[in-house]
N, C-alpha and C. Protein backbone atom coordinates (compact mmCIF):
# COMPACT_ATOMS: atom_id res chain seq x y z
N UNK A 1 -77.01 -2.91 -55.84
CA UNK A 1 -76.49 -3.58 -54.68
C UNK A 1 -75.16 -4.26 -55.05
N UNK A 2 -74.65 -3.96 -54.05
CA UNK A 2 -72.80 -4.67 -54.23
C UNK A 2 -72.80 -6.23 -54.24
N UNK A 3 -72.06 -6.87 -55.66
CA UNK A 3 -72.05 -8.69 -55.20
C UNK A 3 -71.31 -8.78 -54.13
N UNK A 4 -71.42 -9.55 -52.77
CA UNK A 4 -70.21 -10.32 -52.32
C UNK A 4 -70.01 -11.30 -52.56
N UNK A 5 -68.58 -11.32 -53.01
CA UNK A 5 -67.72 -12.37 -53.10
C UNK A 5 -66.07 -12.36 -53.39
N UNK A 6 -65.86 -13.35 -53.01
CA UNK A 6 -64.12 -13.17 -51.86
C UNK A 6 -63.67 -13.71 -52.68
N UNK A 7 -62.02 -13.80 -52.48
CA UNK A 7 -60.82 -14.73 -52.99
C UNK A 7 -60.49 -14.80 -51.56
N UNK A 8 -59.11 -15.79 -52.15
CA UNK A 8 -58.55 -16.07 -50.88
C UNK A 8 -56.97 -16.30 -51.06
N UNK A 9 -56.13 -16.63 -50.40
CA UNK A 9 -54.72 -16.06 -50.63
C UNK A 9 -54.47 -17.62 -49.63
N UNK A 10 -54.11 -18.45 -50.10
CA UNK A 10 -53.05 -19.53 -49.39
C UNK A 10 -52.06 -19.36 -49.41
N UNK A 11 -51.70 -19.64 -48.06
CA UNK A 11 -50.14 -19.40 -46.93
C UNK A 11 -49.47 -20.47 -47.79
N UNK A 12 -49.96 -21.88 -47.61
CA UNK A 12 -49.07 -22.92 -47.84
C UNK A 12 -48.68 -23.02 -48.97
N UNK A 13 -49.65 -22.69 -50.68
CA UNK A 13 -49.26 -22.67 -51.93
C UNK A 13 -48.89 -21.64 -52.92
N UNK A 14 -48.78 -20.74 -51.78
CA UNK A 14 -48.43 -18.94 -52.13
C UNK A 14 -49.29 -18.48 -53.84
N UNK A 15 -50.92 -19.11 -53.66
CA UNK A 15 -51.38 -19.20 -54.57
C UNK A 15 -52.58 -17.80 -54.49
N UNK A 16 -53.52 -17.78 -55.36
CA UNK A 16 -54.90 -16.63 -55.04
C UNK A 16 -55.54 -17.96 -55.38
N UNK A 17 -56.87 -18.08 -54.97
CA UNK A 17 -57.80 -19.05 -55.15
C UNK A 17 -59.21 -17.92 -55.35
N UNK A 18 -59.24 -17.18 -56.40
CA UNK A 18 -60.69 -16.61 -56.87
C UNK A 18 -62.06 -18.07 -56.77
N UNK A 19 -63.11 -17.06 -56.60
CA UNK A 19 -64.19 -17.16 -56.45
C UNK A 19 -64.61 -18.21 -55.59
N UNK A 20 -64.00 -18.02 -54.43
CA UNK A 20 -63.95 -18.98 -53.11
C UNK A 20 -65.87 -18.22 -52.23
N UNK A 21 -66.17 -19.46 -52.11
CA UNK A 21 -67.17 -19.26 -50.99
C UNK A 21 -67.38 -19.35 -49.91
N UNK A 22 -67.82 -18.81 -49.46
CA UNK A 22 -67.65 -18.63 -47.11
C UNK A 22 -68.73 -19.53 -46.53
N UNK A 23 -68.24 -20.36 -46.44
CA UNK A 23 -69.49 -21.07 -45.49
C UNK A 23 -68.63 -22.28 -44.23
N UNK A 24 -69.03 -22.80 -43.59
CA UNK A 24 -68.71 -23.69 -42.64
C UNK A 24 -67.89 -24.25 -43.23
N UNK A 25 -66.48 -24.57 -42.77
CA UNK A 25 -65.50 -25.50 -42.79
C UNK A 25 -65.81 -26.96 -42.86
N UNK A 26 -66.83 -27.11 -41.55
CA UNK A 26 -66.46 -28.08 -41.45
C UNK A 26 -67.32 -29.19 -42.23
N UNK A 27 -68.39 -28.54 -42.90
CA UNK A 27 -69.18 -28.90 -43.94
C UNK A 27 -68.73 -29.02 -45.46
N UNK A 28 -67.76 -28.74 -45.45
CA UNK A 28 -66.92 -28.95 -46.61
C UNK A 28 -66.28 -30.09 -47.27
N UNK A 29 -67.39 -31.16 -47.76
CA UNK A 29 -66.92 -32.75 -47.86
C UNK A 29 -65.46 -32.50 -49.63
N UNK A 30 -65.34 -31.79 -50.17
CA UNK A 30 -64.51 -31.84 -51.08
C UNK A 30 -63.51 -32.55 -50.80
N UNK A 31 -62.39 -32.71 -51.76
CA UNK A 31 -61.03 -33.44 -51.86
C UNK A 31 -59.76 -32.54 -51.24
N UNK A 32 -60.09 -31.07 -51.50
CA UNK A 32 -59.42 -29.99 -50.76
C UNK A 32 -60.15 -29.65 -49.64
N UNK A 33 -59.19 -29.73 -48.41
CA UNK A 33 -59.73 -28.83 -46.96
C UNK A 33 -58.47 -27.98 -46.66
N UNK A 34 -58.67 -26.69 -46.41
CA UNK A 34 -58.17 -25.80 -46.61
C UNK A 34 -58.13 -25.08 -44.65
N UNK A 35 -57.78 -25.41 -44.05
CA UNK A 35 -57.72 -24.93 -42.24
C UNK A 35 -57.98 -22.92 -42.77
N UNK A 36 -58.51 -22.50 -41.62
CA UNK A 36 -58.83 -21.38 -41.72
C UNK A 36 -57.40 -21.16 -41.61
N UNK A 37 -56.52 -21.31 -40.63
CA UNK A 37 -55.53 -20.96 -40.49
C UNK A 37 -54.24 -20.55 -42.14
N UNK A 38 -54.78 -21.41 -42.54
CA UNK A 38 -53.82 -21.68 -43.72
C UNK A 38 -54.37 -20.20 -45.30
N UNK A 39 -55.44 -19.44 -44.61
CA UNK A 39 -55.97 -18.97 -45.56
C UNK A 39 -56.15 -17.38 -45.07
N UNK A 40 -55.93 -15.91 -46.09
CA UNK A 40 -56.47 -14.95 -45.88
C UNK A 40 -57.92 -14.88 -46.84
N UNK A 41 -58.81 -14.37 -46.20
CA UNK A 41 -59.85 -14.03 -47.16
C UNK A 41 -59.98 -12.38 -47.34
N UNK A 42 -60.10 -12.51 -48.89
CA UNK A 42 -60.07 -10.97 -49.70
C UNK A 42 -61.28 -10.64 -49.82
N UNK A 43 -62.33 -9.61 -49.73
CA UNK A 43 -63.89 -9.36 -50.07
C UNK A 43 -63.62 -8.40 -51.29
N UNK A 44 -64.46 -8.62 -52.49
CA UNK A 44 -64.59 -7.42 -53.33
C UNK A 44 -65.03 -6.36 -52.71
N UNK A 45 -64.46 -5.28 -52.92
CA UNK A 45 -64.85 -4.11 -52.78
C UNK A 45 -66.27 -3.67 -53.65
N UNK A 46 -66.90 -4.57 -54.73
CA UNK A 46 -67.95 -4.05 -55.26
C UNK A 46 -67.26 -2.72 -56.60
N UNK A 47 -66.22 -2.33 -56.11
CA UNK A 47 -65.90 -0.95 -57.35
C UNK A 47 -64.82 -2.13 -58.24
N UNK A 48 -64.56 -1.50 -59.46
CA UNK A 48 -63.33 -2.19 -60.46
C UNK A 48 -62.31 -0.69 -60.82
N UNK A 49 -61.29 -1.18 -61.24
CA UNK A 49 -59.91 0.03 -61.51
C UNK A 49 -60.56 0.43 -62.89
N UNK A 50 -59.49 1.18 -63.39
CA UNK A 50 -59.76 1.75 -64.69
C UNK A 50 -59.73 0.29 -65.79
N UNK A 51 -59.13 -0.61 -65.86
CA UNK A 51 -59.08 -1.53 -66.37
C UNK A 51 -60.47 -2.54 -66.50
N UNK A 52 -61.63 -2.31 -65.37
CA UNK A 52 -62.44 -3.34 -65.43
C UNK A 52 -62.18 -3.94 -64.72
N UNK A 53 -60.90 -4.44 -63.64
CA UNK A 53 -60.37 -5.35 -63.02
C UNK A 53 -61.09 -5.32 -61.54
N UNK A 54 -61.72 -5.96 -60.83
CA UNK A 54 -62.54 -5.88 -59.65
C UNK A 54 -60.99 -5.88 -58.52
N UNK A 55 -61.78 -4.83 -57.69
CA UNK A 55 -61.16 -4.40 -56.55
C UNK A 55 -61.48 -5.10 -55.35
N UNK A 56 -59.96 -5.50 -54.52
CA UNK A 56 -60.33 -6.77 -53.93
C UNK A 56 -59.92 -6.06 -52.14
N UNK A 57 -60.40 -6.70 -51.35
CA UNK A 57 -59.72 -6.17 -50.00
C UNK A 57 -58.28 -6.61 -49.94
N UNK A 58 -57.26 -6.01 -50.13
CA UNK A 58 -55.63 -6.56 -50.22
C UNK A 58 -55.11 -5.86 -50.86
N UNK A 59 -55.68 -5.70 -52.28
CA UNK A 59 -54.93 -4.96 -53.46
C UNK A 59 -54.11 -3.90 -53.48
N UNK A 60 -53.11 -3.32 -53.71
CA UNK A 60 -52.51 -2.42 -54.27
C UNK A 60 -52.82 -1.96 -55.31
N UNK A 61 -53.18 -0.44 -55.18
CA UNK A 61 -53.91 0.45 -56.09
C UNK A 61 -52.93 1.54 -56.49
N UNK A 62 -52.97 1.98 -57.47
CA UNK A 62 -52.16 3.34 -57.89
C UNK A 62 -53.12 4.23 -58.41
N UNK A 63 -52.83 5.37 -58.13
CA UNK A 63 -53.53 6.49 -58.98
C UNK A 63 -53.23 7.73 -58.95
N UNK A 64 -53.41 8.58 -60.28
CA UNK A 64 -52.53 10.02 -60.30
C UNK A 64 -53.18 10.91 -59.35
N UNK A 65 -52.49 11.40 -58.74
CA UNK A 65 -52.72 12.98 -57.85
C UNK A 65 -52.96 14.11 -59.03
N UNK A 66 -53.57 15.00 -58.27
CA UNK A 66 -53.58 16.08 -59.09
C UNK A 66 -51.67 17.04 -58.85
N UNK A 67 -51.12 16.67 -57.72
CA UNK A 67 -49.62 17.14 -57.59
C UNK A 67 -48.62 16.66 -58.83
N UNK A 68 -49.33 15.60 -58.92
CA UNK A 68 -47.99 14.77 -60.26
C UNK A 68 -47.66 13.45 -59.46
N UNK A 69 -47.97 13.34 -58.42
CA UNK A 69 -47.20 11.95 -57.57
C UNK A 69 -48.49 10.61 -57.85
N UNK A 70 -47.82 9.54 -57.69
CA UNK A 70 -48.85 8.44 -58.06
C UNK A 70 -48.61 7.47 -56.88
N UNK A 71 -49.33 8.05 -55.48
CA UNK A 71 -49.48 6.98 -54.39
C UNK A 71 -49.86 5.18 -54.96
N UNK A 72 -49.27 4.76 -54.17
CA UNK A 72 -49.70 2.88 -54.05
C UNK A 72 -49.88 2.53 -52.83
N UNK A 73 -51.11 1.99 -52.83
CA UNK A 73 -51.79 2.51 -51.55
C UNK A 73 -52.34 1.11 -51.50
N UNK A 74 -52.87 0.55 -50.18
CA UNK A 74 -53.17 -1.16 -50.16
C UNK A 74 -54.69 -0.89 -49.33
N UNK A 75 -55.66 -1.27 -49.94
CA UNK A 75 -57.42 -1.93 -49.40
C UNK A 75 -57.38 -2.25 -48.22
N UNK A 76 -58.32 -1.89 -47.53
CA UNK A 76 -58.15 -2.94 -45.87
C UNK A 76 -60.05 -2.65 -45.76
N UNK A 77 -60.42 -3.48 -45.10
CA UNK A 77 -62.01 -3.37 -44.27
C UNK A 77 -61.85 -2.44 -42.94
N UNK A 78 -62.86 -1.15 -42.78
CA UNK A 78 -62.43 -0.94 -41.43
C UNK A 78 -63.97 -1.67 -40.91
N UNK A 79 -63.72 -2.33 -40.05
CA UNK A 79 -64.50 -2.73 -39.37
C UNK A 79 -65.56 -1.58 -38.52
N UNK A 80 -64.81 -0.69 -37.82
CA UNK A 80 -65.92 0.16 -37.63
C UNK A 80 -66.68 0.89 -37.88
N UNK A 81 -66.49 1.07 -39.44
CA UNK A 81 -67.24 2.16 -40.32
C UNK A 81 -67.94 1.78 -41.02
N UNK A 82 -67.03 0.21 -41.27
CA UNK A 82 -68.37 -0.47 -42.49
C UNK A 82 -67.65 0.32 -43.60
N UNK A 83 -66.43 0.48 -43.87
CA UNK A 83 -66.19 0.62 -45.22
C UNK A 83 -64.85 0.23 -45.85
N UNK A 84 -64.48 0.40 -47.00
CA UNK A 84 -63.27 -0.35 -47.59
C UNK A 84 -62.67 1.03 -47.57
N UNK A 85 -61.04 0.84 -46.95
CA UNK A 85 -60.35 2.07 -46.83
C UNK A 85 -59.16 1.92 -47.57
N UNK A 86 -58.23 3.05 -47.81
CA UNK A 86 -57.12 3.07 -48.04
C UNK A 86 -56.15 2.75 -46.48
N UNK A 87 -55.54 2.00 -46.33
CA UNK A 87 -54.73 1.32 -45.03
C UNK A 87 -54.07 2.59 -44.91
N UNK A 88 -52.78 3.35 -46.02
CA UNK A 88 -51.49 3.88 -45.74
C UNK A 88 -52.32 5.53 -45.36
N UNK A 89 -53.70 5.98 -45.39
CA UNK A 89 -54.61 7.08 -45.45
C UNK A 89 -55.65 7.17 -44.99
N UNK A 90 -56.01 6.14 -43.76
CA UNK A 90 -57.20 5.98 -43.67
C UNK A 90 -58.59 6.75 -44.28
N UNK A 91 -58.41 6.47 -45.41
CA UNK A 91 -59.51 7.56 -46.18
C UNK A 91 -60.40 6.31 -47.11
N UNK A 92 -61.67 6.58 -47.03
CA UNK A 92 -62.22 5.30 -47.78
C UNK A 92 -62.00 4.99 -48.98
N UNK A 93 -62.13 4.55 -49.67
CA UNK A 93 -61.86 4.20 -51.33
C UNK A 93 -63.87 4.00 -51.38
N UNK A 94 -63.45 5.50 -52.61
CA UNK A 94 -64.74 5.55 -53.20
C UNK A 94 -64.38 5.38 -54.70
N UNK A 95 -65.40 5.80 -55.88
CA UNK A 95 -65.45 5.47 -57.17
C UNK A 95 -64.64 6.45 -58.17
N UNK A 96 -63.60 6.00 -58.61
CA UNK A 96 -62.64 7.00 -59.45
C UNK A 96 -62.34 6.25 -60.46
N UNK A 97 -62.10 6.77 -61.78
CA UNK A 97 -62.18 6.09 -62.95
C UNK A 97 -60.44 5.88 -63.33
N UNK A 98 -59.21 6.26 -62.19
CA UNK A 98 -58.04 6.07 -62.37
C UNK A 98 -57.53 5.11 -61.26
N UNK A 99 -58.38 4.46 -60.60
CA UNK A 99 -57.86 3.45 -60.01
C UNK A 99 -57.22 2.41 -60.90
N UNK A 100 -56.02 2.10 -60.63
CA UNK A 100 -55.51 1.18 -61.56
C UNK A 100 -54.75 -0.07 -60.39
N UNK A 101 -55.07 -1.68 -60.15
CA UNK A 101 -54.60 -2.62 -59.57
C UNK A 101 -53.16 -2.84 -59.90
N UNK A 102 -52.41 -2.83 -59.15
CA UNK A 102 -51.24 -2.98 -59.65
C UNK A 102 -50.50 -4.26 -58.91
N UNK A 103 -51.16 -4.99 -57.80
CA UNK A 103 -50.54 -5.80 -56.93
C UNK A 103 -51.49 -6.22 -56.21
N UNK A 104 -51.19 -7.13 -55.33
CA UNK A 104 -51.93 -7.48 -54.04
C UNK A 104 -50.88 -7.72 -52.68
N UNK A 105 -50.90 -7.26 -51.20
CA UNK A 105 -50.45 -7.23 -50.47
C UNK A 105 -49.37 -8.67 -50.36
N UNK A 106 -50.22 -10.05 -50.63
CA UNK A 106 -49.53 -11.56 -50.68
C UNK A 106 -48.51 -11.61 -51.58
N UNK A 107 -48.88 -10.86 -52.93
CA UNK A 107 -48.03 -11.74 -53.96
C UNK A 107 -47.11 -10.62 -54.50
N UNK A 108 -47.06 -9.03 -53.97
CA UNK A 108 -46.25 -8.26 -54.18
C UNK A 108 -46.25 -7.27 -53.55
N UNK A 109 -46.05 -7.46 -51.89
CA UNK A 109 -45.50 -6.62 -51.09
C UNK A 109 -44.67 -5.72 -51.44
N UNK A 110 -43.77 -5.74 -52.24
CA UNK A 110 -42.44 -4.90 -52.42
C UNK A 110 -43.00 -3.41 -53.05
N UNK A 111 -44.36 -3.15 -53.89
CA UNK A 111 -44.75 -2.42 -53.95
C UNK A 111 -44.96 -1.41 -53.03
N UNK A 112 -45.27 -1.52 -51.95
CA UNK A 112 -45.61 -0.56 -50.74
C UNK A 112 -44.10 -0.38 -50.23
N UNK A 113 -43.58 -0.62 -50.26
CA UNK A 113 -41.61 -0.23 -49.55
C UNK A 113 -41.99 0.93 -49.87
N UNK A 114 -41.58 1.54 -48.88
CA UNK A 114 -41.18 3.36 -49.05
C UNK A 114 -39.52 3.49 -49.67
């Protein structure tokens, strides 16, 4: 069975905040309150790249074609399938041992520029 569990990407401190937990806001007596607004939440995908590195909903992925070309391709949830897709292919992201993380959508957009 797949763990869930998220990161999260703050707008205001252009930071990643790993191993964030989902529960009610407003139950949240800590020293940090964090507005939904102010926050994307990332879900593991449950798979990791060739590295070991856990695959996150956001990420920028690379991996060799059998042509010679090495797409970089960005995670998204499709909501209606119930599965973690490739955004630029709508094709799901299943288990390949050359997935390699190379970015995340927040902190290095410039990757995906055509």
């Amino acid at each position: 069975m797949r763990e869930i569990k998220f990161r999260a990407w703050d707008k205001k401190h252009d930071i990643i905040h790993t191993g964030v937990s989902v529960f009610n806001f407003q139950d949240f007596k800590e020293s940090i309150l964090i507005e939904n607004s102010d926050i994307e939440l990332m879900q593991f995908t449950g798979l990791h790249d060739k590295n070991g590195k856990e695959i996150y909903e956001g990420d920028i992925v690379s991996f060799p074609k059998n042509d010679g070309t090495i797409p970089k391709l960005s995670i998204i949830y499709n909501n209606r399938f119930a599965c973690f897709q490739f955004k630029e292919q709508n094709a799901p992201i299943g288990l390949s041992m050359s997935y390699e993380v190379i970015g995340n959508i927040y902190e290095s957009p410039e990757l995906l520029d055509k």
